[in-house]
PDB file of N, CA and C in Angstrom:
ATOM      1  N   UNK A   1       0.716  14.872  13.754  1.00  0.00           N
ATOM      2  CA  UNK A   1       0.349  14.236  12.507  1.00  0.00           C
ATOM      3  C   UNK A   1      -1.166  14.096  12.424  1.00  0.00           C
ATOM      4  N   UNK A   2      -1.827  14.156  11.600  1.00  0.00           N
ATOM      5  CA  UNK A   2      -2.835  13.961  11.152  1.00  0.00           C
ATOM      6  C   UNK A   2      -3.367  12.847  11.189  1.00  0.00           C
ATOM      7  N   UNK A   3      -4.411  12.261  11.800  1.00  0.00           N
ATOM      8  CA  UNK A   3      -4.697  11.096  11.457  1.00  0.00           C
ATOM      9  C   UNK A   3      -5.907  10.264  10.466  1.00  0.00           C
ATOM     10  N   UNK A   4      -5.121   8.802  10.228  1.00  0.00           N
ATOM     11  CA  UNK A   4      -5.738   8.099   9.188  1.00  0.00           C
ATOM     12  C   UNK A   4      -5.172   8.392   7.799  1.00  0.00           C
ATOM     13  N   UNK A   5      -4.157   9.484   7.771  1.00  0.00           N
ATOM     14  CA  UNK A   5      -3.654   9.039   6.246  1.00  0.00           C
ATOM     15  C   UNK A   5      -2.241   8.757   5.999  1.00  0.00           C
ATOM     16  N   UNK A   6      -1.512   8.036   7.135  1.00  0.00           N
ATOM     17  CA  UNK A   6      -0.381   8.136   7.242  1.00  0.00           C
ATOM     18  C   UNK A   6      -0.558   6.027   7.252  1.00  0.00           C
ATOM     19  N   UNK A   7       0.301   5.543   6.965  1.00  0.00           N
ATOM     20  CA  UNK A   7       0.486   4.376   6.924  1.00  0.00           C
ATOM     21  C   UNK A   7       0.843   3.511   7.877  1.00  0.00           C
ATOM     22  N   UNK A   8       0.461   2.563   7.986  1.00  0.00           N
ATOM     23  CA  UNK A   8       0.847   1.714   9.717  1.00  0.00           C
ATOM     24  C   UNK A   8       2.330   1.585   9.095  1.00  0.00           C
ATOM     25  N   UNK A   9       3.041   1.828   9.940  1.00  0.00           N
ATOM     26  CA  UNK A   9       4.416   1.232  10.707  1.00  0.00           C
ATOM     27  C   UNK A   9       4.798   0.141  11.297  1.00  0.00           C
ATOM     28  N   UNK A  10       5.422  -0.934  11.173  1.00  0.00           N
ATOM     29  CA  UNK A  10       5.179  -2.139  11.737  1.00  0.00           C
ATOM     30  C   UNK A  10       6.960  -2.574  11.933  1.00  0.00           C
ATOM     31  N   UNK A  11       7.314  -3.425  12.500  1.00  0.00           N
ATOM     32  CA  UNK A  11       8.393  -4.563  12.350  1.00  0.00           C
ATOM     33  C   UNK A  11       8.353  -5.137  11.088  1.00  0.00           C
ATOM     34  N   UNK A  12       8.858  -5.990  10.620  1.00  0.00           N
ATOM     35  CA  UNK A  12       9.110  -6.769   9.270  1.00  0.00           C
ATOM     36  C   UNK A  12      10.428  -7.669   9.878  1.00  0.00           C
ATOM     37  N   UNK A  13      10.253  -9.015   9.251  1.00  0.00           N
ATOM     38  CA  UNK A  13      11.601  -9.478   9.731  1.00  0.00           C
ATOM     39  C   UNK A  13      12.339  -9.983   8.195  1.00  0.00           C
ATOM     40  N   UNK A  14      13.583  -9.540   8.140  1.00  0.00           N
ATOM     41  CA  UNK A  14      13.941  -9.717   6.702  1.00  0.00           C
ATOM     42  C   UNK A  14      15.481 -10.594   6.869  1.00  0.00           C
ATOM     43  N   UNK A  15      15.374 -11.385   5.711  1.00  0.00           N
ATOM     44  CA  UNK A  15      16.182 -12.709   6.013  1.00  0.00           C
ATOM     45  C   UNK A  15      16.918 -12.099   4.460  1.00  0.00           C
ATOM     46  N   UNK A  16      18.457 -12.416   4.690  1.00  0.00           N
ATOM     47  CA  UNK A  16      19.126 -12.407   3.400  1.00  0.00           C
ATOM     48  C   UNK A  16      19.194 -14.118   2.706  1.00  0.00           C
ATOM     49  N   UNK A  17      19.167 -13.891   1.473  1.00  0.00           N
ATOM     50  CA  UNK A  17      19.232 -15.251   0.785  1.00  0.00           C
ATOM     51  C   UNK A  17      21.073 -15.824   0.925  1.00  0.00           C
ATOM     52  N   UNK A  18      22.052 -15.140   0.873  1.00  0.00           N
ATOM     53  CA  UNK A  18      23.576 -15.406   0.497  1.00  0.00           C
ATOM     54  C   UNK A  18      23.471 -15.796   1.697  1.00  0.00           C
ATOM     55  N   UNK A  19      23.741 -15.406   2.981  1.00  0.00           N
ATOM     56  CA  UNK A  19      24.332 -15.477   4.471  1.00  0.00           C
ATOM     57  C   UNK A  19      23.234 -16.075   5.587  1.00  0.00           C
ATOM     58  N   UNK A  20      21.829 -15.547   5.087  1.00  0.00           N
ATOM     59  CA  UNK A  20      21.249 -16.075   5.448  1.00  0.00           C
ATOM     60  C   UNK A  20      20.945 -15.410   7.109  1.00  0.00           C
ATOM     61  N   UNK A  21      21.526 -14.244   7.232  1.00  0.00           N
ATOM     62  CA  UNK A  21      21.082 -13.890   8.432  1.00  0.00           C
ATOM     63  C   UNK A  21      19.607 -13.080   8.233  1.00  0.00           C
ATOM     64  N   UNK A  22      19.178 -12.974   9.903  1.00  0.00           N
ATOM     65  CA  UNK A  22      17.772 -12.716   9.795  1.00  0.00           C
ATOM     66  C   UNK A  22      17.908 -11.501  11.167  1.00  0.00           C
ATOM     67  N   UNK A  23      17.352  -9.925  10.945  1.00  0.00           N
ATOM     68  CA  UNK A  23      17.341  -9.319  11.203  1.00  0.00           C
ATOM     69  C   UNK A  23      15.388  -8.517  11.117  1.00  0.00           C
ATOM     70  N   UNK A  24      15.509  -7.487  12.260  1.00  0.00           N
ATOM     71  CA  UNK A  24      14.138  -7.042  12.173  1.00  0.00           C
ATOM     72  C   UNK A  24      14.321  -5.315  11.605  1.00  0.00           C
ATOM     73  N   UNK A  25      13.261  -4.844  10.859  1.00  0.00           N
ATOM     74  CA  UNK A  25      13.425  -3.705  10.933  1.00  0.00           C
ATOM     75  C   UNK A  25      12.118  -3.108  10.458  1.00  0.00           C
ATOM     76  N   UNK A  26      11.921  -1.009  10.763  1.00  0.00           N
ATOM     77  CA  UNK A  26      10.295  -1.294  10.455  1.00  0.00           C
ATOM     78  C   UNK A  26      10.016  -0.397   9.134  1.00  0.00           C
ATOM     79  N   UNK A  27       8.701  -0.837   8.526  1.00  0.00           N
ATOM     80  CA  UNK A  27       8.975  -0.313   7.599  1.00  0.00           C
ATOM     81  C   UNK A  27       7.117  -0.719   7.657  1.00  0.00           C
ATOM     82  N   UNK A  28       7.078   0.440   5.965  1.00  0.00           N
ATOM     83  CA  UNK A  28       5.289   0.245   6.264  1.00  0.00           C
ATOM     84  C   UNK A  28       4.929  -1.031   4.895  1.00  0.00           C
ATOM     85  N   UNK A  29       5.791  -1.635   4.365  1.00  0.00           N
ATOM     86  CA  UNK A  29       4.707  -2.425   3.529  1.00  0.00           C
ATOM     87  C   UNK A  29       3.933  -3.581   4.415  1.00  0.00           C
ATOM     88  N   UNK A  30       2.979  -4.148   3.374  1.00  0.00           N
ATOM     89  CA  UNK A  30       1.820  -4.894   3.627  1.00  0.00           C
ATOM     90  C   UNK A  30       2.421  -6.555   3.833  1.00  0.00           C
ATOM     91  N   UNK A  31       3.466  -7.030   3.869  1.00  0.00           N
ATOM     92  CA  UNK A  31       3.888  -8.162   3.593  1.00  0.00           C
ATOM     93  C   UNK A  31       4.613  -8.239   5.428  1.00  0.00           C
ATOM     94  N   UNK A  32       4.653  -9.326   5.949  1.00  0.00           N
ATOM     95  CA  UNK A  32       5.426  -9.188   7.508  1.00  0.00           C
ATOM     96  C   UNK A  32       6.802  -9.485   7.180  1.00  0.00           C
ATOM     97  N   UNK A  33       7.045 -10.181   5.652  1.00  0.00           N
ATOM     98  CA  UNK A  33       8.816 -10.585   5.631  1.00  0.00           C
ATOM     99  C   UNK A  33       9.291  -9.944   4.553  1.00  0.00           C
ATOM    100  N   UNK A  34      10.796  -9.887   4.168  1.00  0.00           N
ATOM    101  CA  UNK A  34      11.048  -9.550   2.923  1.00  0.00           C
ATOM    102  C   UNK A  34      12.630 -10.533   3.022  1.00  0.00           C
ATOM    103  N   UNK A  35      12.888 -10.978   1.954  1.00  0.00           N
ATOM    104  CA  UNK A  35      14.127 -11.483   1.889  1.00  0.00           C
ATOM    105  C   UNK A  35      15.102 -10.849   0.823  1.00  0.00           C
ATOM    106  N   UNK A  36      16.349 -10.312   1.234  1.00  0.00           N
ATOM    107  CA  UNK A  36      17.268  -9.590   0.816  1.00  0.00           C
ATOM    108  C   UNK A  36      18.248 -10.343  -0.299  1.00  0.00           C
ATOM    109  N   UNK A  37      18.374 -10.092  -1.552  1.00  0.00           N
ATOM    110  CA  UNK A  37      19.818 -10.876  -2.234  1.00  0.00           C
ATOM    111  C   UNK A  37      21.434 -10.810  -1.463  1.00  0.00           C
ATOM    112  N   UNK A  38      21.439  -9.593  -1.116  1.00  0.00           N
ATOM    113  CA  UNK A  38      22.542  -9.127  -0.454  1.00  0.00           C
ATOM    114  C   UNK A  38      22.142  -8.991   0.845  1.00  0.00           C
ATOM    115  N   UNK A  39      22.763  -8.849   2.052  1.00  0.00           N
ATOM    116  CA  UNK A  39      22.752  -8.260   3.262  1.00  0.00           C
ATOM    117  C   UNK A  39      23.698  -7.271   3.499  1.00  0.00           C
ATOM    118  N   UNK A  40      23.929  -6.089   4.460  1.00  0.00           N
ATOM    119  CA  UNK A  40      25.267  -5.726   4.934  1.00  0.00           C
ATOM    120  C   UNK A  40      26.621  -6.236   5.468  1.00  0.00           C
ATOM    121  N   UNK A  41      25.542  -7.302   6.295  1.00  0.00           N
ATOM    122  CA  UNK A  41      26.483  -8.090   6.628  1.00  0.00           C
ATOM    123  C   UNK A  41      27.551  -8.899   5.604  1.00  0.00           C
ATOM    124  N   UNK A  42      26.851  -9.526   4.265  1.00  0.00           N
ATOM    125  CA  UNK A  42      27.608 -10.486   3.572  1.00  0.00           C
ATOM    126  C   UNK A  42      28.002  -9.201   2.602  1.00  0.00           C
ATOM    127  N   UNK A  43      28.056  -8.241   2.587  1.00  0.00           N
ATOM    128  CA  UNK A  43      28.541  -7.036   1.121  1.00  0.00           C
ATOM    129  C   UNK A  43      29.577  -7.160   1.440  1.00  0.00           C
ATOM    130  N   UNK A  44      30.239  -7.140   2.050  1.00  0.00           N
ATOM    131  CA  UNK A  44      31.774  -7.107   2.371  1.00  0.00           C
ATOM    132  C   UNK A  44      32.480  -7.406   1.222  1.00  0.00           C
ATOM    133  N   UNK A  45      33.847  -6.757   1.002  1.00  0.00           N
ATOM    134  CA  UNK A  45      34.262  -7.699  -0.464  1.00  0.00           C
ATOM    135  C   UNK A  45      35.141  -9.066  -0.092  1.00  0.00           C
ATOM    136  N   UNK A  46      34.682 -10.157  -0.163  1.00  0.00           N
ATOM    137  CA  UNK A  46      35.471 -11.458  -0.159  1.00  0.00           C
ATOM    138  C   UNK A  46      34.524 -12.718   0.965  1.00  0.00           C
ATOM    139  N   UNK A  47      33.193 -11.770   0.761  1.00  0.00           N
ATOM    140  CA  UNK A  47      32.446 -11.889   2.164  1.00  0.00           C
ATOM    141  C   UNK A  47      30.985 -13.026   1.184  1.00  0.00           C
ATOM    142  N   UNK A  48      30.987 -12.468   0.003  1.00  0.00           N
ATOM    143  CA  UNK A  48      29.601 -12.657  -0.643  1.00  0.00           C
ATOM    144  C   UNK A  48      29.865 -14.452  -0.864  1.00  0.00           C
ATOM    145  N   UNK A  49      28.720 -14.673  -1.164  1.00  0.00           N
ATOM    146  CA  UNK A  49      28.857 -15.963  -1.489  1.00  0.00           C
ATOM    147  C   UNK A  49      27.870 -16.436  -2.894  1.00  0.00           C
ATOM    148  N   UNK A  50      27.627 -15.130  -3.954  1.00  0.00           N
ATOM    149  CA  UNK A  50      27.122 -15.639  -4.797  1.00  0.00           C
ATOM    150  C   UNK A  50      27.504 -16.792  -5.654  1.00  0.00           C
ATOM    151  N   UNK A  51      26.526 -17.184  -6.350  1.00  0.00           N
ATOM    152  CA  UNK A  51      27.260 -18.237  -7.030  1.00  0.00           C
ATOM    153  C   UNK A  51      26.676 -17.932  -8.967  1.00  0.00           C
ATOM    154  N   UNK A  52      27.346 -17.781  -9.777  1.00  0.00           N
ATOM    155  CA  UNK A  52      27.306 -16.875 -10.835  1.00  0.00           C
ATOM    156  C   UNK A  52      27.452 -17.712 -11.960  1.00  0.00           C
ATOM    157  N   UNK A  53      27.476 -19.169 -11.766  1.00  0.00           N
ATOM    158  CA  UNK A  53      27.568 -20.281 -12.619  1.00  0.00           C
ATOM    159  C   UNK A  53      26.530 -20.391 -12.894  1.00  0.00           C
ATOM    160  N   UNK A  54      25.604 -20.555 -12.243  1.00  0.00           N
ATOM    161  CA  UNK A  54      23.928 -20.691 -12.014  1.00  0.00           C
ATOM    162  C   UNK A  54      23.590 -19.415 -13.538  1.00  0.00           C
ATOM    163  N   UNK A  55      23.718 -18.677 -13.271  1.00  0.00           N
ATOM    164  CA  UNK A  55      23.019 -17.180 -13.743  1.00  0.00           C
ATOM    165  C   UNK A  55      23.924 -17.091 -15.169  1.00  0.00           C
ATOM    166  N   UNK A  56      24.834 -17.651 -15.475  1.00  0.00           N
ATOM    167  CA  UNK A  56      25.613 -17.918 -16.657  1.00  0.00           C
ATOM    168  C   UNK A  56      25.015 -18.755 -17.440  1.00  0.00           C
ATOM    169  N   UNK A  57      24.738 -20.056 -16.927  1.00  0.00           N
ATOM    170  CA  UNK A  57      24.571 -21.068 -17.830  1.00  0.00           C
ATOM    171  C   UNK A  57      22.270 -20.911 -18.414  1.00  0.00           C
ATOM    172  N   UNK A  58      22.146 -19.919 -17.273  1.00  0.00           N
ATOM    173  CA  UNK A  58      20.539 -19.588 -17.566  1.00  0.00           C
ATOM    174  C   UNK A  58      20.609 -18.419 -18.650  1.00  0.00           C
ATOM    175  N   UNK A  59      21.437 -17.937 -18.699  1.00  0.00           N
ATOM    176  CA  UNK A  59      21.878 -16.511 -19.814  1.00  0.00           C
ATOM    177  C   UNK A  59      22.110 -17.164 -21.334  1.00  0.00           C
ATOM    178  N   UNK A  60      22.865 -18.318 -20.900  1.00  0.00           N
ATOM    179  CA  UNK A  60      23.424 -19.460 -22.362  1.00  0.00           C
ATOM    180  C   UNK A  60      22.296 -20.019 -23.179  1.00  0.00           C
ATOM    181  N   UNK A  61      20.794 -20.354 -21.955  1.00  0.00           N
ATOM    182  CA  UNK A  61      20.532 -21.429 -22.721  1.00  0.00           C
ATOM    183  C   UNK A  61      18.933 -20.412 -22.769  1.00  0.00           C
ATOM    184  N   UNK A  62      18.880 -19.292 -22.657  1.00  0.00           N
ATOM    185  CA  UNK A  62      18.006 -17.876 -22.916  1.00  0.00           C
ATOM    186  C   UNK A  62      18.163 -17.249 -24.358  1.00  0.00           C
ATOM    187  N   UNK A  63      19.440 -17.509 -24.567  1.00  0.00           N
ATOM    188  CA  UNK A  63      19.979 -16.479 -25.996  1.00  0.00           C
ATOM    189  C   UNK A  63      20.173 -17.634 -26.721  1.00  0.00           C
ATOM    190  N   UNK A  64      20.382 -18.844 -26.437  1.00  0.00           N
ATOM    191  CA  UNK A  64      20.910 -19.900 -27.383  1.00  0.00           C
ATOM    192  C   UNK A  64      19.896 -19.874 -28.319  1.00  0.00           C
ATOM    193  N   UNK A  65      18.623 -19.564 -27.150  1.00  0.00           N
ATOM    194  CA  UNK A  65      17.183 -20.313 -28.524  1.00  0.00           C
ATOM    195  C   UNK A  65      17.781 -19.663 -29.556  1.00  0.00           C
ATOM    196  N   UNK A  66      17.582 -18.292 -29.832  1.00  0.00           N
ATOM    197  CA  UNK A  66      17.667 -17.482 -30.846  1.00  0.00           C
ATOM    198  C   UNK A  66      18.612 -17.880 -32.114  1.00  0.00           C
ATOM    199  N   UNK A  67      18.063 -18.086 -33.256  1.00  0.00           N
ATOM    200  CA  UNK A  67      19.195 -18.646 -34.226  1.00  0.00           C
ATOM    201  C   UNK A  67      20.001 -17.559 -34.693  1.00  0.00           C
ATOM    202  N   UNK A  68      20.675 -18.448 -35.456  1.00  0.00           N
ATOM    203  CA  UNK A  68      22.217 -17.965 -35.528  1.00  0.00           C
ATOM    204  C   UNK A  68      23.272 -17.215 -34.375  1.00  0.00           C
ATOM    205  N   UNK A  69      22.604 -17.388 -33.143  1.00  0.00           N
ATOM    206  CA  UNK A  69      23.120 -16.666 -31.855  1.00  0.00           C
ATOM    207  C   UNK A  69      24.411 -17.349 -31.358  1.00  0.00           C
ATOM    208  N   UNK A  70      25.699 -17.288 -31.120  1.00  0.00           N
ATOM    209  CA  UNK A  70      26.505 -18.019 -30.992  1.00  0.00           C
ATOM    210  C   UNK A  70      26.907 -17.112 -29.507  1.00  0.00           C
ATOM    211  N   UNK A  71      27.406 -18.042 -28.295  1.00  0.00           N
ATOM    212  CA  UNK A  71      27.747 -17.133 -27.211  1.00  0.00           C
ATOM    213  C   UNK A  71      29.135 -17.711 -26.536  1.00  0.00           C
ATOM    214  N   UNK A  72      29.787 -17.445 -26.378  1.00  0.00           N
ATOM    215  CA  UNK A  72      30.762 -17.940 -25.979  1.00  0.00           C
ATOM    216  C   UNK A  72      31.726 -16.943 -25.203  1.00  0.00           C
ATOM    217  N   UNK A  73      32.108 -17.053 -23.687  1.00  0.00           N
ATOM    218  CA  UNK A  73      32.263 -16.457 -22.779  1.00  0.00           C
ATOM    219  C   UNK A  73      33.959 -16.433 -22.872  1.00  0.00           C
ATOM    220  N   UNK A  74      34.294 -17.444 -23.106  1.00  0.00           N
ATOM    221  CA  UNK A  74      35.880 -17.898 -22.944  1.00  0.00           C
ATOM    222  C   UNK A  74      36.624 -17.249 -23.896  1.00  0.00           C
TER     223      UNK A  74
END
């Protein structure tokens, strides 16, 4: 390889937000952490632990401004 135009390589330690596990792996960005929505570990189906009430009721009260907007899920 050529050197100086290839990118440092480093560790990174990256934490999932759902499960919350924390794993290392390497990769070249500039940041030492990254935190994952999903992991492998929690993808599983029956495994996740999102919670989608949250992200519903922020969708409701996003479109509500808008007049005459009526939303109703049920």
């Amino acid at each position: 390889m050529r050197k100086g135009i290839h990118p440092e390589y480093k560790d990174i330690e990256v934490s999932c937000a759902s499960c919350g596990n924390v794993f290392s792996v390497g990769s070249t960005l500039e940041s030492s952490s990254l935190r994952l929505e999903v992991c492998g570990e929690c993808y599983a189906p029956g495994k996740q632990k999102t919670e989608s009430a949250g992200r519903v009721e922020r969708f409701r009260q996003k479109y509500a401004k808008k007049k005459g907007l009526s939303i109703d899920f049920q």
